[in-house]
Protein backbone atom coordinates (compact mmCIF):
# COMPACT_ATOMS: atom_id res chain seq x y z
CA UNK A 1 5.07 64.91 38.99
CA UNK A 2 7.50 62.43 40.38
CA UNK A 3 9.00 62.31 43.72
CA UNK A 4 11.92 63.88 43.04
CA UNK A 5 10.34 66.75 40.94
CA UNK A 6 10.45 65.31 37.44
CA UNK A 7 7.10 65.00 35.30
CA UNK A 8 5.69 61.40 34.70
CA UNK A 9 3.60 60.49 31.36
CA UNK A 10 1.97 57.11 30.93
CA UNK A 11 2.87 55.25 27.64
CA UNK A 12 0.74 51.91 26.90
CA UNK A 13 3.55 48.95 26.42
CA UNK A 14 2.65 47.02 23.07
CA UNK A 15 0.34 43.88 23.31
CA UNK A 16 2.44 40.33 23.41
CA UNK A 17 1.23 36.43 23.02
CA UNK A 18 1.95 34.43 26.15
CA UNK A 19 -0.19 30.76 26.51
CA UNK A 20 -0.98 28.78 29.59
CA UNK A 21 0.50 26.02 29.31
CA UNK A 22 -2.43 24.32 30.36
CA UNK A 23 -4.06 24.58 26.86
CA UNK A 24 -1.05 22.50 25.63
CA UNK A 25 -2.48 19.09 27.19
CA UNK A 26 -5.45 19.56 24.14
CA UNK A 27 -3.58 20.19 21.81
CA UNK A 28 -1.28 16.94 22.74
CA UNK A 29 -4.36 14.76 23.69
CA UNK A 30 -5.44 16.06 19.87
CA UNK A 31 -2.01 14.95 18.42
CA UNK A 32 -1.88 11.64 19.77
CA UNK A 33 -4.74 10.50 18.81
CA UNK A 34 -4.63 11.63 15.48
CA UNK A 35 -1.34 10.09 14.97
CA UNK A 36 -3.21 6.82 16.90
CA UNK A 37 -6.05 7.03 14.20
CA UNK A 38 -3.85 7.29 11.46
CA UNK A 39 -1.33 4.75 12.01
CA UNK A 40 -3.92 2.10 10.68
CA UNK A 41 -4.17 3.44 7.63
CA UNK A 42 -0.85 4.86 6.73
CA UNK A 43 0.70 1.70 7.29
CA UNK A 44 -1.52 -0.27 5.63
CA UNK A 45 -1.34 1.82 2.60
CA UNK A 46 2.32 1.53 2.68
CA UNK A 47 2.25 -2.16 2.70
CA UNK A 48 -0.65 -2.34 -0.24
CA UNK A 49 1.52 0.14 -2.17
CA UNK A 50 5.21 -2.21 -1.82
CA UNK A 51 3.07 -5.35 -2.51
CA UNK A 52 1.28 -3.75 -5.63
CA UNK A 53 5.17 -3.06 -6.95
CA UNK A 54 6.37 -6.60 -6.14
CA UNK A 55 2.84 -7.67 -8.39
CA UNK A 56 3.37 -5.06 -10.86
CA UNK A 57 7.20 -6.50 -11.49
CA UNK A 58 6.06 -10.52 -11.44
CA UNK A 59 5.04 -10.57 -15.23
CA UNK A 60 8.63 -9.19 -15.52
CA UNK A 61 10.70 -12.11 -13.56
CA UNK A 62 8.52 -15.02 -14.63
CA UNK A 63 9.89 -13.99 -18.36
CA UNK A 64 13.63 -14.76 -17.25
CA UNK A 65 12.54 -17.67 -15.19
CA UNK A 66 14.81 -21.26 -15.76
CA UNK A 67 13.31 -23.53 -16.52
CA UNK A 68 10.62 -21.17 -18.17
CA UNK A 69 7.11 -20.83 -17.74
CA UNK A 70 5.32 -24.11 -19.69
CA UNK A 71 8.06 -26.62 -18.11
CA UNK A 72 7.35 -24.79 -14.89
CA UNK A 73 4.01 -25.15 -15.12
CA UNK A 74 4.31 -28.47 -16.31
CA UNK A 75 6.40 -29.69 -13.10
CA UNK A 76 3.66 -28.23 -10.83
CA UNK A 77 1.14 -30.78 -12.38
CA UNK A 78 3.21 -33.30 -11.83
CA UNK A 79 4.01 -32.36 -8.80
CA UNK A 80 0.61 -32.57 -8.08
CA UNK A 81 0.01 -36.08 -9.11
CA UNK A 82 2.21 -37.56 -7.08
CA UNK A 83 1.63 -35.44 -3.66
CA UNK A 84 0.07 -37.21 -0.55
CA UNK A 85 -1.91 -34.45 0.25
CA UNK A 86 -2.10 -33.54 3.96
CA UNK A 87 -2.79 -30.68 6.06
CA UNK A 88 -3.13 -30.14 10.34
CA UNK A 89 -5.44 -26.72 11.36
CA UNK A 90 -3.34 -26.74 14.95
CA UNK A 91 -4.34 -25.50 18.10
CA UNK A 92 -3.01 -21.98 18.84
CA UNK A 93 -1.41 -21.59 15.86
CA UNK A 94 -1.51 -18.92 13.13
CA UNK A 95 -1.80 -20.44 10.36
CA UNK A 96 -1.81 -24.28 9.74
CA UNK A 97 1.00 -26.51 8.70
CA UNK A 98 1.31 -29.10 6.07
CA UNK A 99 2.01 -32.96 6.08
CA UNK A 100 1.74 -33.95 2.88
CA UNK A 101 4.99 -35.61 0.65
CA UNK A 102 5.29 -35.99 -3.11
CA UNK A 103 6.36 -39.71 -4.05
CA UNK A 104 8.53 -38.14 -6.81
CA UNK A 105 11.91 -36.67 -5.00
CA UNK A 106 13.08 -35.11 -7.98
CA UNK A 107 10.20 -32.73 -7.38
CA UNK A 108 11.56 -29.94 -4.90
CA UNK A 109 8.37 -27.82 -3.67
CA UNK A 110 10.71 -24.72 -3.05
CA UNK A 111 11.85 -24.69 -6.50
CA UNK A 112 8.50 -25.36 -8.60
CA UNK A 113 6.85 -21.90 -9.30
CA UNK A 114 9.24 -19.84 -7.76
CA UNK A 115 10.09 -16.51 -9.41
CA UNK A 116 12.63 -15.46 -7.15
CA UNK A 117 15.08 -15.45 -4.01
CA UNK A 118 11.98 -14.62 -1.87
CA UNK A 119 9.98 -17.49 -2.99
CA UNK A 120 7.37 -15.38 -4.59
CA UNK A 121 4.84 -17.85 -6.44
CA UNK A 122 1.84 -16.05 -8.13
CA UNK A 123 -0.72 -13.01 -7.29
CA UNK A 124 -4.36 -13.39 -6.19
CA UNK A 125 -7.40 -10.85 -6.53
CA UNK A 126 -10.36 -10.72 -4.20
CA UNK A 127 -12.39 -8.50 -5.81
CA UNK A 128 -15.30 -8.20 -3.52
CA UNK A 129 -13.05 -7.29 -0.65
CA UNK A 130 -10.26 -5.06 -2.75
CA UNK A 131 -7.45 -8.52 -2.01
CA UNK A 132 -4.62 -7.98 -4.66
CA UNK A 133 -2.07 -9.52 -2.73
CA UNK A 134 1.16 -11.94 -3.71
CA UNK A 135 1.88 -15.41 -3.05
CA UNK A 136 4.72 -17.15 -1.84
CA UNK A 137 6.10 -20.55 -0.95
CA UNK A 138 5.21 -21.55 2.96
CA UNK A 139 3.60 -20.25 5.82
CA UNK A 140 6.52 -18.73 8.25
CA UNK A 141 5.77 -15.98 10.21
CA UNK A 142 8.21 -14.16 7.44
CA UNK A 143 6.54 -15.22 4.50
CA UNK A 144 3.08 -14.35 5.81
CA UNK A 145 4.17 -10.93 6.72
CA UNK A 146 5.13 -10.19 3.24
CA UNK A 147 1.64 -11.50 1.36
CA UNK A 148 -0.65 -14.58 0.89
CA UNK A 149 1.11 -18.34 1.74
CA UNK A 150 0.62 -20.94 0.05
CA UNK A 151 0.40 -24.19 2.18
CA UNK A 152 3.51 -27.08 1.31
CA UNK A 153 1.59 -29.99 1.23
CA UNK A 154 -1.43 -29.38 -0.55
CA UNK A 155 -1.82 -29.13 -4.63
CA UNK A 156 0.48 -26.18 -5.65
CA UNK A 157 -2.02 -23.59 -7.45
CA UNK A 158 -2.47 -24.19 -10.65
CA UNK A 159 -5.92 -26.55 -10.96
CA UNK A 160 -6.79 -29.84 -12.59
CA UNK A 161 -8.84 -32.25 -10.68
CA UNK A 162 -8.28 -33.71 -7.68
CA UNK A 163 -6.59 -30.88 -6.33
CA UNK A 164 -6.92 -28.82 -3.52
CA UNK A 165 -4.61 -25.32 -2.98
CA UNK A 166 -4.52 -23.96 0.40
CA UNK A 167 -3.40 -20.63 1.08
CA UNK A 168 -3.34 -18.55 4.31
CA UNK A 169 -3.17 -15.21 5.05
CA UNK A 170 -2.94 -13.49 8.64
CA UNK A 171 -5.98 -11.49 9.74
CA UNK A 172 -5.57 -8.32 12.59
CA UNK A 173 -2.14 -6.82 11.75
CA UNK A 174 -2.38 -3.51 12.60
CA UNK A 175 -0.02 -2.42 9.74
CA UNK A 176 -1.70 -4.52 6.83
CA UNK A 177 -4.92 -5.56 5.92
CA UNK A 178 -4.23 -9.06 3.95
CA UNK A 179 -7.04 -11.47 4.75
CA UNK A 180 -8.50 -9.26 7.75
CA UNK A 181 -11.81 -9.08 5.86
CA UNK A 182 -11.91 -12.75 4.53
CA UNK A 183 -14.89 -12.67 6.99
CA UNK A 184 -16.91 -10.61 4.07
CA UNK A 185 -16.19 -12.31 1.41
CA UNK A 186 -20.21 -14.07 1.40
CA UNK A 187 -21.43 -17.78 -1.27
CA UNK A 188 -21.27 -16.96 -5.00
CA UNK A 189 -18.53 -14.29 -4.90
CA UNK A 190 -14.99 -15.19 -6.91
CA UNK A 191 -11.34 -15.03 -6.08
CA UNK A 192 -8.62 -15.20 -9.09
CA UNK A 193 -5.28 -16.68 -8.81
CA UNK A 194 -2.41 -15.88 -11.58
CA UNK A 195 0.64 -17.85 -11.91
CA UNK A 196 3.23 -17.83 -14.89
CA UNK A 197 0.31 -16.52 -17.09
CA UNK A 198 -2.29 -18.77 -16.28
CA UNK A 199 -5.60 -17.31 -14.93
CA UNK A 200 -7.73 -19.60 -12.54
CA UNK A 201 -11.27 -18.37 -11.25
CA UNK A 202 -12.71 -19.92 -8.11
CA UNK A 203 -16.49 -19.10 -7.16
CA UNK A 204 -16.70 -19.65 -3.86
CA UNK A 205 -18.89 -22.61 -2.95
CA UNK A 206 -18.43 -23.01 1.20
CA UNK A 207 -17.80 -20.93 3.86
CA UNK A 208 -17.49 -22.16 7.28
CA UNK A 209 -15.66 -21.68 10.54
CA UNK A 210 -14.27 -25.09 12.31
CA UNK A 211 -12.32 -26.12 15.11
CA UNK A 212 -8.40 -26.46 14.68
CA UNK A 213 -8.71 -30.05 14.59
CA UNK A 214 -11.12 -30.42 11.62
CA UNK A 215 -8.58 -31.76 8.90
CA UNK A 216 -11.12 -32.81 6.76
CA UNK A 217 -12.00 -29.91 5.22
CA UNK A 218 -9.04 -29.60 3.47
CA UNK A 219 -8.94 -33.22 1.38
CA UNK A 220 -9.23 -33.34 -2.14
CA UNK A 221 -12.04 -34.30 -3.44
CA UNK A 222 -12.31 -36.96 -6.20
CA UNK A 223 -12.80 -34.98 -9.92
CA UNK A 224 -12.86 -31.66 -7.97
CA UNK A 225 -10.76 -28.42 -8.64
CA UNK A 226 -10.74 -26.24 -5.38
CA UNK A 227 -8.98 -24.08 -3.35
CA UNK A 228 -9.26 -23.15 -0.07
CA UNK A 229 -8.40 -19.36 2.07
CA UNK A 230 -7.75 -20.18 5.51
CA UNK A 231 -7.34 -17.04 7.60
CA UNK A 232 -7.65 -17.30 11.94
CA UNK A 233 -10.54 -16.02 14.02
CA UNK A 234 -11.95 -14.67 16.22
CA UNK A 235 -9.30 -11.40 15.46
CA UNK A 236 -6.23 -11.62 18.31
CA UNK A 237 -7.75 -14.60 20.12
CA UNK A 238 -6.80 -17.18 17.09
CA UNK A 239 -9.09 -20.39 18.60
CA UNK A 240 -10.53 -21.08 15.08
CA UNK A 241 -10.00 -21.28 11.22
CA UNK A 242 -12.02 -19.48 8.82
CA UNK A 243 -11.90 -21.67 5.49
CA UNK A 244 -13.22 -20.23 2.30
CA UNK A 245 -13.08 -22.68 0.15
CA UNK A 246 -13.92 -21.98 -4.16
CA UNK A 247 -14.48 -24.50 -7.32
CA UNK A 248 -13.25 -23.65 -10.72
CA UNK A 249 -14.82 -22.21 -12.90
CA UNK A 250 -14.20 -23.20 -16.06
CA UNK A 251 -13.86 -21.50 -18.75
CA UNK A 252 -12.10 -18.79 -17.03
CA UNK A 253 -14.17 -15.71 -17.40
CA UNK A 254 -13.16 -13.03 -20.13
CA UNK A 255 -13.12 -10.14 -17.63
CA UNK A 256 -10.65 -12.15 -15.21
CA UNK A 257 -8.55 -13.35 -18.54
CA UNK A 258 -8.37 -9.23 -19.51
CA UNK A 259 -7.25 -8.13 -16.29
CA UNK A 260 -4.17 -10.70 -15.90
CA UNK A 261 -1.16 -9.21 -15.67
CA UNK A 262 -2.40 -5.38 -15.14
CA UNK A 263 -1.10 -3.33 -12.10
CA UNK A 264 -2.91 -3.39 -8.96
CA UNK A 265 -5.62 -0.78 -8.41
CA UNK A 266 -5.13 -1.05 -4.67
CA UNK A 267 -4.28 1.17 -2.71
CA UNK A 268 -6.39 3.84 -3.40
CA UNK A 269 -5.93 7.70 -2.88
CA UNK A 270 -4.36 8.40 0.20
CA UNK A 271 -6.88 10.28 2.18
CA UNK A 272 -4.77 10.48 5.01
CA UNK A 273 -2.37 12.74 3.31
CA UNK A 274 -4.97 15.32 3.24
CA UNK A 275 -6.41 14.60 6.91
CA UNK A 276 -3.20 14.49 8.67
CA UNK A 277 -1.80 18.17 7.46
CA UNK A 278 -5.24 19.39 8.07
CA UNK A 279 -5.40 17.79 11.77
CA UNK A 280 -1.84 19.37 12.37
CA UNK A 281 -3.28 22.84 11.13
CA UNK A 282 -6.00 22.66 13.63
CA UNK A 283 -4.22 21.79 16.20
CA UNK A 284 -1.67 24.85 15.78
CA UNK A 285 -4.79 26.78 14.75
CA UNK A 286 -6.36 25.84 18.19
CA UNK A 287 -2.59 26.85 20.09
CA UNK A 288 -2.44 30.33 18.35
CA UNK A 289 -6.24 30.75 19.64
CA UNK A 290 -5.42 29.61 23.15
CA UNK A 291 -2.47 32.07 23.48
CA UNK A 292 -4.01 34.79 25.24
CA UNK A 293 -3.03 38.70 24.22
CA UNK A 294 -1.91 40.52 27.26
CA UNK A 295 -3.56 43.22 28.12
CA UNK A 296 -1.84 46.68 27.61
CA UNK A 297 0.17 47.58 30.24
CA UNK A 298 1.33 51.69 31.06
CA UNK A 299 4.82 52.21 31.70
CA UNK A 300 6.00 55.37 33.41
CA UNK A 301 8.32 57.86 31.83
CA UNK A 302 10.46 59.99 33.52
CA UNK A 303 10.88 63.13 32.17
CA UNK A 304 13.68 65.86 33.42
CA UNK A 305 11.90 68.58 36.16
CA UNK A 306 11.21 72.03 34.43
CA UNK A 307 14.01 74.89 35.23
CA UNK A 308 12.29 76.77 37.62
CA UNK A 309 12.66 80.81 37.78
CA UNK A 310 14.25 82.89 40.02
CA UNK A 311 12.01 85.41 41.68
């Protein structure tokens, strides 16, 4: 009975959701670092997957190249012959530089082997480290953010003897893997290069790690077909060259000859596309759990006093 005469009854209130927002530091803790551990690999699929369609549309644009493929090839030979070859591996730098001239002027570098505006020049295929990358004309920061560069000043890419290709790659980038494993690749293993249908396997027959002023590595070598990777190292400190360097091998295996021209098999599945919807579900998963129900509550009713009799 209330105060004023009327009856009370006691009604439980229905349960609700409320969460301390302490729980929510977690679940944010959880979100940035799954966003921090995927990063990595989103981007670097993303980068695989737009330089596997710039590969998969080269057979395309070498067709409608002027002048066309055999000429083409035909001035990179010469081009060849008559190149001073130099190179400098300079300190703090990214990647090195060339020095080297051709004694023939009619013989522009930029426009030998170039399938494009963007200076794209051929593909090559690691296979022991998954490499299927492009390669362009130069070494600018640009360039090398794109795919694989080759070096201006050394023997453009497509063999004989006395030649030696250079091409770098960058090694670290957080949003592409390019030559980040070079490191792996081990004696014996082969790298392909493609350009304007040709097909050119290199075993690889040295492997070393020299000081930026060590030019000598990179000289041709009388009779010799080579090419050299050049990628920096130690990762983010830059003090040194890694230099891969591979002699044809001639004739060209059948397996390599069979696979020019097909589309990239990297990148693979995208795992993260599966982790990163499944992270997000845990996390809200983990939220709804850390909302606590609040207890029922009882609520008083008033209820009108009873009409009480006249005695």
């Amino acid at each position: 009975m209330g105060p004023d005469g009327s009856a009370e009854s006691h009604r439980p209130e229905g349960r609700g959701w409320r969460l301390n927002p302490l729980s929510l530091i977690p679940a944010l803790l959880s979100l940035i670092g799954l966003l921090a551990v995927s990063y990595p690999s989103v981007s670097s699929w993303i980068s695989q997957y737009n330089q596997s369609k710039v590969i998969a549309g080269y057979e395309e644009q070498i067709d409608s190249v002027v002048p066309g493929r055999e000429e083409q090839l035909l001035l990179a030979h010469e081009y060849n012959e008559a190149l001073s070859v130099g190179a400098l591996l300079e300190t703090n730098a990214n990647v090195p530089s060339g020095n080297g001239s051709s004694s023939n002027a009619a013989l522009e570098y930029d426009s030998i082997l170039r399938v494009n505006s963007s200076g794209l020049m051929g593909r090559i295929r690691i296979p022991s480290i998954e490499v299927d990358l492009p390669i362009y004309h130069g070494t600018s920061d640009s360039t090398l953010l794109q795919g694989i560069g080759h070096l201006e000043g050394t023997s453009l890419p497509v063999g004989g003897p006395n030649t030696r290709t250079v091409l770098t790659g960058h090694r670290g980038l957080a949003d592409a893997r390019m030559f980040t494993d070079l490191d792996e690749v081990e004696l014996g293993d082969s790298f392909t290069l493609e350009l304007f249908g040709e097909v050119l396997t290199y075993r690889v027959v040295d492997k070393r790690v020299v000081e930026p002023d060590q030019t000598e590595t990179l000289r041709v070598e009388a009779g010799r077909d080579l090419a050299t990777l050049i990628t920096c190292t130690p990762l983010g400190i830059n003090t040194h060259r890694i230099l891969l360097t591979g002699e044809r091998v001639s004739p060209t295996p059948i397996t390599d000859i069979e696979q020019a021209g097909r589309s990239p098999s990297v990148p693979h599945f995208p795992w993260w596309a599966i982790w990163i919807p499944l992270g997000l579900v845990a996390i809200g998963l983990y939220i709804l759990w850390a909302g606590r129900m609040t207890p029922p509550t009882e609520r008083k009713v008033m209820r009108a006093p009873r009409s009480q009799g006249i005695d």
